[in-house]
C-alpha atoms as a PDB file:
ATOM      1  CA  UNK A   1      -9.171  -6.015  18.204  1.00  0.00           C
ATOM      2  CA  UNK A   2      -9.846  -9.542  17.804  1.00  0.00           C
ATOM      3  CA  UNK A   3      -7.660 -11.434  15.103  1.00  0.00           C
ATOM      4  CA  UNK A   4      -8.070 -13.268  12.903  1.00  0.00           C
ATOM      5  CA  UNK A   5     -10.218 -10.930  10.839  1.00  0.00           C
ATOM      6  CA  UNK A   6     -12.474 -12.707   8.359  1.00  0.00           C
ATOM      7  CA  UNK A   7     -11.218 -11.454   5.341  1.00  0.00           C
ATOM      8  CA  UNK A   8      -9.820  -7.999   3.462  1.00  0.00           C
ATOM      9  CA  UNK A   9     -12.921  -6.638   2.899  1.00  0.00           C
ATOM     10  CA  UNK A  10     -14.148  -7.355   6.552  1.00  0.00           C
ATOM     11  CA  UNK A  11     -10.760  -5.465   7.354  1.00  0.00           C
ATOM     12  CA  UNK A  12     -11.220  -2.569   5.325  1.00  0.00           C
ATOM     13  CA  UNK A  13     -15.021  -1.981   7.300  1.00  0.00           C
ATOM     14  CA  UNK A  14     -12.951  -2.136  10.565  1.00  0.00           C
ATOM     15  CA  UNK A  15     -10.433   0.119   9.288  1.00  0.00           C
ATOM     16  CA  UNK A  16     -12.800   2.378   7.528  1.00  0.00           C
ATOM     17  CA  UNK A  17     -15.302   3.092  10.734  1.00  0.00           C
ATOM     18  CA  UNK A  18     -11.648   3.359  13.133  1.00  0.00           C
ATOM     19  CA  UNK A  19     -10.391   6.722  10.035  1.00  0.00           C
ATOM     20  CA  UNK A  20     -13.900   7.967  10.456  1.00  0.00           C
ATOM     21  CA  UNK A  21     -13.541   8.463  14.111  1.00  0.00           C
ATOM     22  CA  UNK A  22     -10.151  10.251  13.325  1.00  0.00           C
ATOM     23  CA  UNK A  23     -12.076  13.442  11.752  1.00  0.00           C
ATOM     24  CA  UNK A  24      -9.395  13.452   8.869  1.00  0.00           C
ATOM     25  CA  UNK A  25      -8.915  17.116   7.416  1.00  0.00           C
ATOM     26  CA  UNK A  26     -10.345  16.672   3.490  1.00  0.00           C
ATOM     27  CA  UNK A  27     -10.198  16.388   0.520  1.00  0.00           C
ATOM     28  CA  UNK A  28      -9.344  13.156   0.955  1.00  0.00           C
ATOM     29  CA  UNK A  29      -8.234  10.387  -1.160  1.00  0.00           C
ATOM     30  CA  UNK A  30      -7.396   6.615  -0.199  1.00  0.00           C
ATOM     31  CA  UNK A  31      -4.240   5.259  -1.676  1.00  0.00           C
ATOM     32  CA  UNK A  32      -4.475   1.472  -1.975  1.00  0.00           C
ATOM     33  CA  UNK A  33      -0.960  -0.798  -2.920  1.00  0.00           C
ATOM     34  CA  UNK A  34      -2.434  -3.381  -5.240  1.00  0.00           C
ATOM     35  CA  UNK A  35      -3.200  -6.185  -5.213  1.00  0.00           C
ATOM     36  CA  UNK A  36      -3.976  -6.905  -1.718  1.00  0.00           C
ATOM     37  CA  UNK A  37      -4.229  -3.526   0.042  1.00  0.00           C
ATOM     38  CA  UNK A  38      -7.265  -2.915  -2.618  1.00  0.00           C
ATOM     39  CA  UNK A  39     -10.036  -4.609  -1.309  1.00  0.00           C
ATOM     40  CA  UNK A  40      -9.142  -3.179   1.617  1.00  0.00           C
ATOM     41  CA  UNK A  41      -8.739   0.483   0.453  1.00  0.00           C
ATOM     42  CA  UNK A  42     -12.457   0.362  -1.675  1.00  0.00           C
ATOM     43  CA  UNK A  43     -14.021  -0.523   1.532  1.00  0.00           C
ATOM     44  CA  UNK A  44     -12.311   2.404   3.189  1.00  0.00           C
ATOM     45  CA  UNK A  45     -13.015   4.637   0.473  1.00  0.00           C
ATOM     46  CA  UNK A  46     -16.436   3.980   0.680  1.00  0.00           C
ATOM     47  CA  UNK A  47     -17.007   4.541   4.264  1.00  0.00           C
ATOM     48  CA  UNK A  48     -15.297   8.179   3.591  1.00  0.00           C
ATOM     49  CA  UNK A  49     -16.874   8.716   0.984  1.00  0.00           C
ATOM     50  CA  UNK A  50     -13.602   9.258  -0.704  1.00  0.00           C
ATOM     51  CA  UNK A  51     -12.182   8.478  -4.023  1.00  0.00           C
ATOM     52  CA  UNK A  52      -9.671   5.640  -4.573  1.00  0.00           C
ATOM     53  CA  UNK A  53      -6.470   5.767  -6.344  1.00  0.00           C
ATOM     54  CA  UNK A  54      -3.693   3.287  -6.656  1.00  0.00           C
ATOM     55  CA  UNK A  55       0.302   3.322  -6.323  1.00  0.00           C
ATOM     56  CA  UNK A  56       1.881   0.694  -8.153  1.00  0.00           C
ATOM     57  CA  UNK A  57       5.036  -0.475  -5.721  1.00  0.00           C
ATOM     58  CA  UNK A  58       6.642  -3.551  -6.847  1.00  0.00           C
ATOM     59  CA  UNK A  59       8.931  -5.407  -4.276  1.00  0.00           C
ATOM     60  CA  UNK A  60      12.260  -7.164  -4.930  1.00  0.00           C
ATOM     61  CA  UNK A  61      13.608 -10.049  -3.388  1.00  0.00           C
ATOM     62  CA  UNK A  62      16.723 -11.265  -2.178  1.00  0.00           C
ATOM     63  CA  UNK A  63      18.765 -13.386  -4.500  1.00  0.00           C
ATOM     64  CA  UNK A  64      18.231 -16.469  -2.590  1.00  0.00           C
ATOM     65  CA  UNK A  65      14.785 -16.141  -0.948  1.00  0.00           C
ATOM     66  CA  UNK A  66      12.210 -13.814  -3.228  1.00  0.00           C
ATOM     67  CA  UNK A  67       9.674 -13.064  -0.569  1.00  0.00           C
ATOM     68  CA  UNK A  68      12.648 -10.899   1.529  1.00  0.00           C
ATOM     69  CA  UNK A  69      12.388  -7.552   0.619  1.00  0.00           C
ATOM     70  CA  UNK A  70      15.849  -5.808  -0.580  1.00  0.00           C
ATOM     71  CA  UNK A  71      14.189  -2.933  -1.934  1.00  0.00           C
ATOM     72  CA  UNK A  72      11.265  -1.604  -3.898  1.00  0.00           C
ATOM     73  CA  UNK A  73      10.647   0.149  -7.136  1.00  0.00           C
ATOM     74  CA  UNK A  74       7.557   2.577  -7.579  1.00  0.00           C
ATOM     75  CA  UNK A  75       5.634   3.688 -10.395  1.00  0.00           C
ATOM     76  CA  UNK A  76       5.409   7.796 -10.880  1.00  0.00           C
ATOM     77  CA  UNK A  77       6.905   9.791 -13.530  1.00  0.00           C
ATOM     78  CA  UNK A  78      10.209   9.130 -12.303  1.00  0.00           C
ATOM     79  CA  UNK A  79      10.362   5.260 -11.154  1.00  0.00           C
ATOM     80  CA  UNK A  80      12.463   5.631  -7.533  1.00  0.00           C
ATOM     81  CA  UNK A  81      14.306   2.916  -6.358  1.00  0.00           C
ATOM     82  CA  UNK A  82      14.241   2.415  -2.596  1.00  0.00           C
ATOM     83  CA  UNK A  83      17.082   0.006  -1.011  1.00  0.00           C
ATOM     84  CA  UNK A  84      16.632  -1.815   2.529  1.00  0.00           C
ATOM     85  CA  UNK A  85      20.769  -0.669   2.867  1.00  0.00           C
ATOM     86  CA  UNK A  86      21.134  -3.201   5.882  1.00  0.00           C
ATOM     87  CA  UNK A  87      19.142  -6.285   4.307  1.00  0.00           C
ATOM     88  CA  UNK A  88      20.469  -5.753   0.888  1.00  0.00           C
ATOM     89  CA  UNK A  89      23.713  -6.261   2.505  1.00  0.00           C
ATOM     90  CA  UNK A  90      23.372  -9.199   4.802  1.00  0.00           C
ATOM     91  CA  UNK A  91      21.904 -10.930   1.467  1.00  0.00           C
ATOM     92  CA  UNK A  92      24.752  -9.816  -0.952  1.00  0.00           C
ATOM     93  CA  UNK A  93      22.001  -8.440  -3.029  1.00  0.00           C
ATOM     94  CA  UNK A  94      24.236  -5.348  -4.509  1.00  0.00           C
ATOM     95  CA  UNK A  95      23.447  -2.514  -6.511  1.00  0.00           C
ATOM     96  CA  UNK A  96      23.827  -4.235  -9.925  1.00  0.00           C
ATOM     97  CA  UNK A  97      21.393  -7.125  -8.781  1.00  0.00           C
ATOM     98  CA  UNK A  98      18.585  -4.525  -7.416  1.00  0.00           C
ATOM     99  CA  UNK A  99      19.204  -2.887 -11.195  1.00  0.00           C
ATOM    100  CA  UNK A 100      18.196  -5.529 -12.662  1.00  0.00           C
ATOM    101  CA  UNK A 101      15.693  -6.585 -11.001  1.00  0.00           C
ATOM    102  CA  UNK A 102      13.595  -3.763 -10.958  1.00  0.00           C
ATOM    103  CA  UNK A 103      14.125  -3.095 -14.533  1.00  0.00           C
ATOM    104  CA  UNK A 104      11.854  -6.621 -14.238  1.00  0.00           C
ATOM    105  CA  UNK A 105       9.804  -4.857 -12.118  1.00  0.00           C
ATOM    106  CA  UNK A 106       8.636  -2.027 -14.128  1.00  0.00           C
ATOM    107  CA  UNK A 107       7.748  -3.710 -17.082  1.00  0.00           C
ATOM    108  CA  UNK A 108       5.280  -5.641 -14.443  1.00  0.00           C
ATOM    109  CA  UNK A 109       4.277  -1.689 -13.196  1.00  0.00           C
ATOM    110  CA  UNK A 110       3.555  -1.203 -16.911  1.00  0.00           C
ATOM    111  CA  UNK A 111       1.708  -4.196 -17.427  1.00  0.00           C
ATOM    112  CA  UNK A 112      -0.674  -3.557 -14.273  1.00  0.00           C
ATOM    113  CA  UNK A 113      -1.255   0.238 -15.172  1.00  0.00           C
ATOM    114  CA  UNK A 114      -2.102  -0.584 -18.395  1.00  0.00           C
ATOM    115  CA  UNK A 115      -4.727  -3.249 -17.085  1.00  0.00           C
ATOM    116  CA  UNK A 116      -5.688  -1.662 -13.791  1.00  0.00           C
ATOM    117  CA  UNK A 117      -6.063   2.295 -15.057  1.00  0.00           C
ATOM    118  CA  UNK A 118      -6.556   1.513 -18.632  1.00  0.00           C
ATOM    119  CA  UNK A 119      -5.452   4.777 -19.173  1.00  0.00           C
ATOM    120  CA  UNK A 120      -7.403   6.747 -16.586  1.00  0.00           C
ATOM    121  CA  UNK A 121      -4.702   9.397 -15.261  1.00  0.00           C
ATOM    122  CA  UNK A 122      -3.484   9.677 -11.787  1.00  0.00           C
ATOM    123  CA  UNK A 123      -5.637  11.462  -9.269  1.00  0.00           C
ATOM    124  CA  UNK A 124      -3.823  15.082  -8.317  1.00  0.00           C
ATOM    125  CA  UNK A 125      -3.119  14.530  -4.646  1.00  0.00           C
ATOM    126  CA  UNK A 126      -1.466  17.869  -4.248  1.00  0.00           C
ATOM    127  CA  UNK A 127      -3.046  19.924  -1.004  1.00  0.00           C
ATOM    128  CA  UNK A 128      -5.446  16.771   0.148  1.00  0.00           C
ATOM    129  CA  UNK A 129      -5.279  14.502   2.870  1.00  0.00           C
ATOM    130  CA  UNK A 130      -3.701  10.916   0.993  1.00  0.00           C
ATOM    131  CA  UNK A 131      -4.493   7.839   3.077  1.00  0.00           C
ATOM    132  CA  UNK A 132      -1.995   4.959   2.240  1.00  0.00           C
ATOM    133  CA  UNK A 133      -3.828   1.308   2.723  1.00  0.00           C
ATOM    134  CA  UNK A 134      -2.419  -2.036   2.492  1.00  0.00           C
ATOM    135  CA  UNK A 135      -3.716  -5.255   3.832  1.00  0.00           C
ATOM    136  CA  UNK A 136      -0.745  -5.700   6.663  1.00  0.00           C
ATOM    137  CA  UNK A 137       3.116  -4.886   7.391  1.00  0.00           C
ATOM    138  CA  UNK A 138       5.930  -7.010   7.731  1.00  0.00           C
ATOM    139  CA  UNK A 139       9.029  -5.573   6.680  1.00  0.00           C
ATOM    140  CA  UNK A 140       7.705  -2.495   5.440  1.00  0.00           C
ATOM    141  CA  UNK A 141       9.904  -2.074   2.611  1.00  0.00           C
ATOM    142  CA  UNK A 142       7.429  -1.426   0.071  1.00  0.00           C
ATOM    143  CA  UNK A 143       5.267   1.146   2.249  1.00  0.00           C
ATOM    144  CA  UNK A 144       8.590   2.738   2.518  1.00  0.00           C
ATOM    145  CA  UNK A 145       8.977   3.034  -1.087  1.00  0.00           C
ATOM    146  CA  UNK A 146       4.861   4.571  -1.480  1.00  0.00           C
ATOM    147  CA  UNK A 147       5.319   6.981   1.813  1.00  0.00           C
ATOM    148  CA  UNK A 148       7.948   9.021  -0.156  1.00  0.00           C
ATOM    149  CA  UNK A 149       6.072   8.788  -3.469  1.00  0.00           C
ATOM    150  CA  UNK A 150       2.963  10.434  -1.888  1.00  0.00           C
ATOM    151  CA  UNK A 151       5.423  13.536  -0.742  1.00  0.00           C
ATOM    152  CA  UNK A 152       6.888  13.805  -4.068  1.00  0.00           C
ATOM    153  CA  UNK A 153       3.195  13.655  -5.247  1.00  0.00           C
ATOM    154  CA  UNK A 154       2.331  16.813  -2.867  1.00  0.00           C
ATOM    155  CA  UNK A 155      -0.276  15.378  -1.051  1.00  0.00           C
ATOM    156  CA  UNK A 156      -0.660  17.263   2.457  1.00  0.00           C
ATOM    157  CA  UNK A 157      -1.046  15.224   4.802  1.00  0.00           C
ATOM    158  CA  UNK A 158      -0.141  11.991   4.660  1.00  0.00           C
ATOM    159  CA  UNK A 159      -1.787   8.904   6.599  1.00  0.00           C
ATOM    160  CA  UNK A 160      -1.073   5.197   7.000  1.00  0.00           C
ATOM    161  CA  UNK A 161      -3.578   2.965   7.749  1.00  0.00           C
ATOM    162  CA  UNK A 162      -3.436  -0.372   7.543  1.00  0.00           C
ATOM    163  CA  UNK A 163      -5.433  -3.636   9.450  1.00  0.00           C
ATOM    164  CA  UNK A 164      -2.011  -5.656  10.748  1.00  0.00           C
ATOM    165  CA  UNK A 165       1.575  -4.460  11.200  1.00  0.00           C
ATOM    166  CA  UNK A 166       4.791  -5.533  13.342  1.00  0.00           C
ATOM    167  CA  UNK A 167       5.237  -3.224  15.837  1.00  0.00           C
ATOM    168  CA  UNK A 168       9.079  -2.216  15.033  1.00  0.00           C
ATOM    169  CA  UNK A 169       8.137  -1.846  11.995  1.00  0.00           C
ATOM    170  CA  UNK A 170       5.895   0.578  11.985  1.00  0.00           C
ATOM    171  CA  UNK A 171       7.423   2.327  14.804  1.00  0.00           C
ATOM    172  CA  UNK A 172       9.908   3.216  12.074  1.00  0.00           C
ATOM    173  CA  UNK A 173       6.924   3.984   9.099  1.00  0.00           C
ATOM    174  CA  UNK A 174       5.647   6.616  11.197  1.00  0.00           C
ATOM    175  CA  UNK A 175       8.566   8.631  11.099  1.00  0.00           C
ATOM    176  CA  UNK A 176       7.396   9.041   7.167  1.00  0.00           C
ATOM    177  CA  UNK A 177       3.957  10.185   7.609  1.00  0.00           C
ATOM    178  CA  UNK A 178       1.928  12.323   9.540  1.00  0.00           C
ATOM    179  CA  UNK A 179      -0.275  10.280  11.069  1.00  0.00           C
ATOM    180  CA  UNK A 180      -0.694   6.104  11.491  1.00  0.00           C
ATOM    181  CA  UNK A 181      -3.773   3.660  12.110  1.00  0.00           C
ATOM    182  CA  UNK A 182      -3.210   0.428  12.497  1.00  0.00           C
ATOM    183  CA  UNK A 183      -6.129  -1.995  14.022  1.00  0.00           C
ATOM    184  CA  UNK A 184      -3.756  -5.113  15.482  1.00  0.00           C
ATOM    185  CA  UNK A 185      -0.209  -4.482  16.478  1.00  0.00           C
ATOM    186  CA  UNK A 186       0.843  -8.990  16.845  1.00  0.00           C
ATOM    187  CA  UNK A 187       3.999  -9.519  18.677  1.00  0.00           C
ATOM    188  CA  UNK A 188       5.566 -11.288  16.747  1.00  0.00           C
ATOM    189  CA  UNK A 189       3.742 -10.646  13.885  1.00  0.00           C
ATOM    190  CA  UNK A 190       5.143 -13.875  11.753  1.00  0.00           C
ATOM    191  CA  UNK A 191       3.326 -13.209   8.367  1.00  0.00           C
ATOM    192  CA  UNK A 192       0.314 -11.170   7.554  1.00  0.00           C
ATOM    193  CA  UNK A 193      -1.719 -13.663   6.072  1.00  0.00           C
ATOM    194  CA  UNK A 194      -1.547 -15.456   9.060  1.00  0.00           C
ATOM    195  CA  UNK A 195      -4.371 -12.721  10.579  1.00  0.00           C
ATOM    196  CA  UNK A 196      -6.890 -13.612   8.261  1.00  0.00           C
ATOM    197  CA  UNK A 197      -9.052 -16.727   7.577  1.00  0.00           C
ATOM    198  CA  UNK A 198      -9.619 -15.733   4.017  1.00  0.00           C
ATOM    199  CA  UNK A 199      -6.335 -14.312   2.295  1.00  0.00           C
ATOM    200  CA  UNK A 200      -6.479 -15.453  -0.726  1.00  0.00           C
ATOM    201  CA  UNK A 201      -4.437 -13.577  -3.888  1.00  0.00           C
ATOM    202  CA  UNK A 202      -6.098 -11.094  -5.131  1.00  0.00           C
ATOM    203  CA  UNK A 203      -6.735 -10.860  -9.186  1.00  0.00           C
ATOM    204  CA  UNK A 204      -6.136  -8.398 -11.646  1.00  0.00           C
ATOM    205  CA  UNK A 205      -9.477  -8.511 -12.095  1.00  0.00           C
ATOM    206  CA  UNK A 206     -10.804  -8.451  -8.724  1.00  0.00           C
ATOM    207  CA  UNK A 207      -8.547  -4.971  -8.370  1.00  0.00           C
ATOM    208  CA  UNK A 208     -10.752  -4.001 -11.924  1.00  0.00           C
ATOM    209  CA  UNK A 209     -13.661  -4.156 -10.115  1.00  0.00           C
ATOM    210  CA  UNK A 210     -13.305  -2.583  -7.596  1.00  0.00           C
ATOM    211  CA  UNK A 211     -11.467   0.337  -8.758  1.00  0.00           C
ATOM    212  CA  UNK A 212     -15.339   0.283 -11.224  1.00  0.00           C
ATOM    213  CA  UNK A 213     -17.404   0.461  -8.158  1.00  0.00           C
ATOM    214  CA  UNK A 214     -15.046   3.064  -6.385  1.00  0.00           C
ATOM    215  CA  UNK A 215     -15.430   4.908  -9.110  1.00  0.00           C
ATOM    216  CA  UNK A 216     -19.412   5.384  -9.336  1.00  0.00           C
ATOM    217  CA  UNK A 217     -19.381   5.841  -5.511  1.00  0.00           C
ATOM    218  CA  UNK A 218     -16.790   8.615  -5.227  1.00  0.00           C
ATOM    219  CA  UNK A 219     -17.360  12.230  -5.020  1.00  0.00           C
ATOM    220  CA  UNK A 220     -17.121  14.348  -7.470  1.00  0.00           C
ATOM    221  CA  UNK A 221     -13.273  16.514  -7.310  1.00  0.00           C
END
């Protein structure tokens, strides 16, 4: 795999032709962490010809440096708060500080449900095949948090895929899912924006849009 790839959507193709080739037992459904693993995940979906759905996982930071993941909070029906034990400790980030925080953090879930689904309910995963995309790994604290929501969701088999990871990282992720593609394994991996030309934020309304597409593409369920 050559790196850098050109953008998400160029990243999804790759991924999307590599999950083809895997002869994934159906239904299945693509599972894309907004906002960057969507672009991504639609161009996925539409290679499989598979519906997309989102999971809302909203990272917090350490005290003193807000891109280091401590934990993660994720939307569902019960919120579940998942702790990185040995970071949240080497940052003095304690309990009461990841508390608070993601009580910050689900209002922001709220907010992008409310935007992104506009009250569409979620997709029942239960007996299919959920494939979990991102646009890269680093820590992995966040896929963390949406590998166990998918299991409490009853999906059957579950799948990561994503373009980029660090190794060790996902070394560990696997242990959480049945199955893992990833396209470019870096040593050291550094930051995952760092594998693409074109990484810029993505927008609420760029994940509108393509959730709209996704949707007249999809088969019906």
């Amino acid at each position: 795999m050559v790196l850098p790839f050109a953008n998400r959507a160029m990243a999804g193709q790759l991924l999307g032709q590599r999950l083809a080739r895997e002869r994934l037992p159906g239904p299945l459904v693509v599972v894309a962490l907004p906002r960057g693993g969507v672009p991504v995940g639609a161009e996925v979906a539409r290679l499989l010809h598979a519906p997309l759905e989102l999971l809302i996982v909203r990272k917090i930071g350490a005290p003193w440096q807000r891109e280091l993941a401590v934990a993660a909070v994720v939307d569902g029906e019960s919120p579940e708060i998942v702790v990185d034990e040995e970071t949240s400790a080497a940052t003095g980030a304690d309990r009461a500080y990841i508390e608070r925080e993601a009580a910050v953090e689900l209002r922001e879930i709220e907010r992008r449900r409310q935007t992104y689904l506009r009250g569409r309910a979620p997709l029942d995963l239960a007996g299919s095949t959920a494939i979990l995309v991102d646009d890269g790994i680093a820590t992995g604290t966040t896929v963390r948090a949406a590998l166990k929501a998918l299991r409490r969701r009853h999906a059957l088999r579950v799948v990561l895929a994503v373009p980029v990871a660090a190794h060790e990282t996902l070394m560990a992720l696997r242990l959480l899912c049945d199955r893992s593609v990833c396209l470019a394994e870096p040593q050291p991996l550094r930051a995952v924006g760092l594998h693409y030309v074109d990484f810029h934020q993505v927008s609420d309304a760029e994940v509108v849009a393509a959730l709209d597409a996704a949707a007249l593409q999809a088969p019906a369920r």
